[in-house]
Protein backbone atom coordinates (compact mmCIF):
# COMPACT_ATOMS: atom_id res chain seq x y z
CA UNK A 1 -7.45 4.07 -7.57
CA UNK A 2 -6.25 5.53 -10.96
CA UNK A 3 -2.79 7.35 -10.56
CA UNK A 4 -3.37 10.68 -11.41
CA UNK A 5 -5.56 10.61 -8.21
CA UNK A 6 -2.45 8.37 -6.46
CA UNK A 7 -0.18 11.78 -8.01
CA UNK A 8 -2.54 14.09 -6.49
CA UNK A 9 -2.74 12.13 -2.80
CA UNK A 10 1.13 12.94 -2.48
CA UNK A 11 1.51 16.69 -3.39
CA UNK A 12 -0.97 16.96 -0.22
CA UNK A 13 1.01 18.05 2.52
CA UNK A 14 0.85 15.26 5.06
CA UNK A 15 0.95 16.78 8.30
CA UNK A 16 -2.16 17.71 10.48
CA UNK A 17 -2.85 21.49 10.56
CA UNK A 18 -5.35 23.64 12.09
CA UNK A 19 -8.51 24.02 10.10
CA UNK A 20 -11.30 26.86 10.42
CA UNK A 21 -13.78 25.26 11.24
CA UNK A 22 -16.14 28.66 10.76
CA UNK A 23 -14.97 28.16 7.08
CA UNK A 24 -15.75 24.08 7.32
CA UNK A 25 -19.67 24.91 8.94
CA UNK A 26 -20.41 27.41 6.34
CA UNK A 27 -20.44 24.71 3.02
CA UNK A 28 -23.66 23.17 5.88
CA UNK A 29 -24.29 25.56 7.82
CA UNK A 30 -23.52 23.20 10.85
CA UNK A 31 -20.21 22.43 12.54
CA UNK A 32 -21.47 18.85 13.63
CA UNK A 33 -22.76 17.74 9.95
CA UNK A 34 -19.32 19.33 8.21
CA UNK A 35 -17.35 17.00 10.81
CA UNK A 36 -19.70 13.85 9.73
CA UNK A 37 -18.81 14.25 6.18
CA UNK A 38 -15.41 14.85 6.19
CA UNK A 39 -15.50 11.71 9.01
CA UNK A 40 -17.64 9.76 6.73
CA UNK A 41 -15.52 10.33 3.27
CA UNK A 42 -11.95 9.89 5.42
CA UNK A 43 -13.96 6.14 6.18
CA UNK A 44 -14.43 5.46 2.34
CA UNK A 45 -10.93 6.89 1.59
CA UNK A 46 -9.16 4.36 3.99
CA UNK A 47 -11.28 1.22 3.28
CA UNK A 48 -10.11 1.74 -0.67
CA UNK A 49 -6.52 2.39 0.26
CA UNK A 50 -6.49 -0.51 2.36
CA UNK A 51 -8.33 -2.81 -0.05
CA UNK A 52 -5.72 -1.62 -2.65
CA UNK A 53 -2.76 -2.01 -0.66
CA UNK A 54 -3.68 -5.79 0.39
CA UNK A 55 -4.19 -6.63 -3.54
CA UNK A 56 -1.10 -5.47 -4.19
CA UNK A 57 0.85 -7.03 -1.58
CA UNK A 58 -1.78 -10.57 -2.45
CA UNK A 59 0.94 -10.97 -5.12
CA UNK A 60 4.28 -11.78 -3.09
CA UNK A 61 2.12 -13.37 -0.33
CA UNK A 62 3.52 -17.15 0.20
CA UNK A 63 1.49 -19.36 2.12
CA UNK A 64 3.35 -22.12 2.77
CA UNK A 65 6.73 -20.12 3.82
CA UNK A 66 7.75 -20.54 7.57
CA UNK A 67 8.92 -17.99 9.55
CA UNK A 68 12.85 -18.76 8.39
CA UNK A 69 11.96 -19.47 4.76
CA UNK A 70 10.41 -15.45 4.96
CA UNK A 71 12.99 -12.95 3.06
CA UNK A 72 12.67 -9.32 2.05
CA UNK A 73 11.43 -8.45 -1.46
CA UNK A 74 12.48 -4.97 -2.52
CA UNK A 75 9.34 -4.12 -4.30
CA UNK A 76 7.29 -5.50 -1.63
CA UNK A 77 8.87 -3.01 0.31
CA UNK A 78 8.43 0.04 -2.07
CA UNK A 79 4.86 -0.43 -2.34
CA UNK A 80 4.52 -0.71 1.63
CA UNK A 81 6.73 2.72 2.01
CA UNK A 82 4.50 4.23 -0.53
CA UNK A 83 1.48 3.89 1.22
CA UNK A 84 2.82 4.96 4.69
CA UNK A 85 3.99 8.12 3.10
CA UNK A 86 0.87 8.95 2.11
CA UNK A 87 -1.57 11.79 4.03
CA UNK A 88 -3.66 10.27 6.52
CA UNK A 89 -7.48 10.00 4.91
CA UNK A 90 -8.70 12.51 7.41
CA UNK A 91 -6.37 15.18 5.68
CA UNK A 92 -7.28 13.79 2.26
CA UNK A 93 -11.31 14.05 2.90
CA UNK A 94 -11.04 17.43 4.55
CA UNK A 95 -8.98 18.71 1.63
CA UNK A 96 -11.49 17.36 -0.80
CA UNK A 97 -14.20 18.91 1.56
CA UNK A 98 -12.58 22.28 1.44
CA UNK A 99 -12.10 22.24 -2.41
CA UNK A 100 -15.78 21.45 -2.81
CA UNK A 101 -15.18 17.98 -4.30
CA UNK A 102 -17.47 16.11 -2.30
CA UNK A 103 -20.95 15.76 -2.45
CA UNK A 104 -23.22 14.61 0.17
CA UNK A 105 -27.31 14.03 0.82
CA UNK A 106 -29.55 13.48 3.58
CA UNK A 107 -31.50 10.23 4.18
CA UNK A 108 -34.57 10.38 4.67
């Protein structure tokens, strides 16, 4: 993920609000398929985070440490609060919903 879309993720306000979900059915004209996408995109949104969080964290990743050889790393850390603080994908993929930045299709 490049970081002006990492820059963007955090000026989201992370907490859950209500949502009109008149507003939400009108972009396809059902409540049900509106719900799907947003459920759908959330789905792609955490499966990148998380593949991007484990290749980050690959680097300090020791296999051969035992359980009292195991000892903090700062930036290990950092990167790990990062990601926590982050919006939860459901309020990232109904924001993007909302601002019309998804696009969807049918399959036939």
């Amino acid at each position: 993920m490049d970081k002006s879309k990492r820059i963007k993720m955090t000026q989201i306000n992370p907490f859950i609000e209500t949502q009109n979900m008149e507003k939400m059915a009108k972009k396809t004209q059902n409540t049900y398929e509106s719900i799907a996408v947003v459920a759908k995109r959330a789905n792609q949104i955490s499966a990148d985070l998380k593949l991007e969080l484990h290749s980050k964290l690959e680097d300090f990743a020791s296999h051969t440490d035992t359980l009292e050889e195991i000892h903090e790393n700062r930036e290990q850390i950092e990167i790990s609060k990062f990601y926590e603080k982050l919006p939860h994908p459901t309020i990232l993929a109904t924001k993007e919903f909302q601002d019309d930045q998804l696009s969807y299709r049918y399959n036939d």
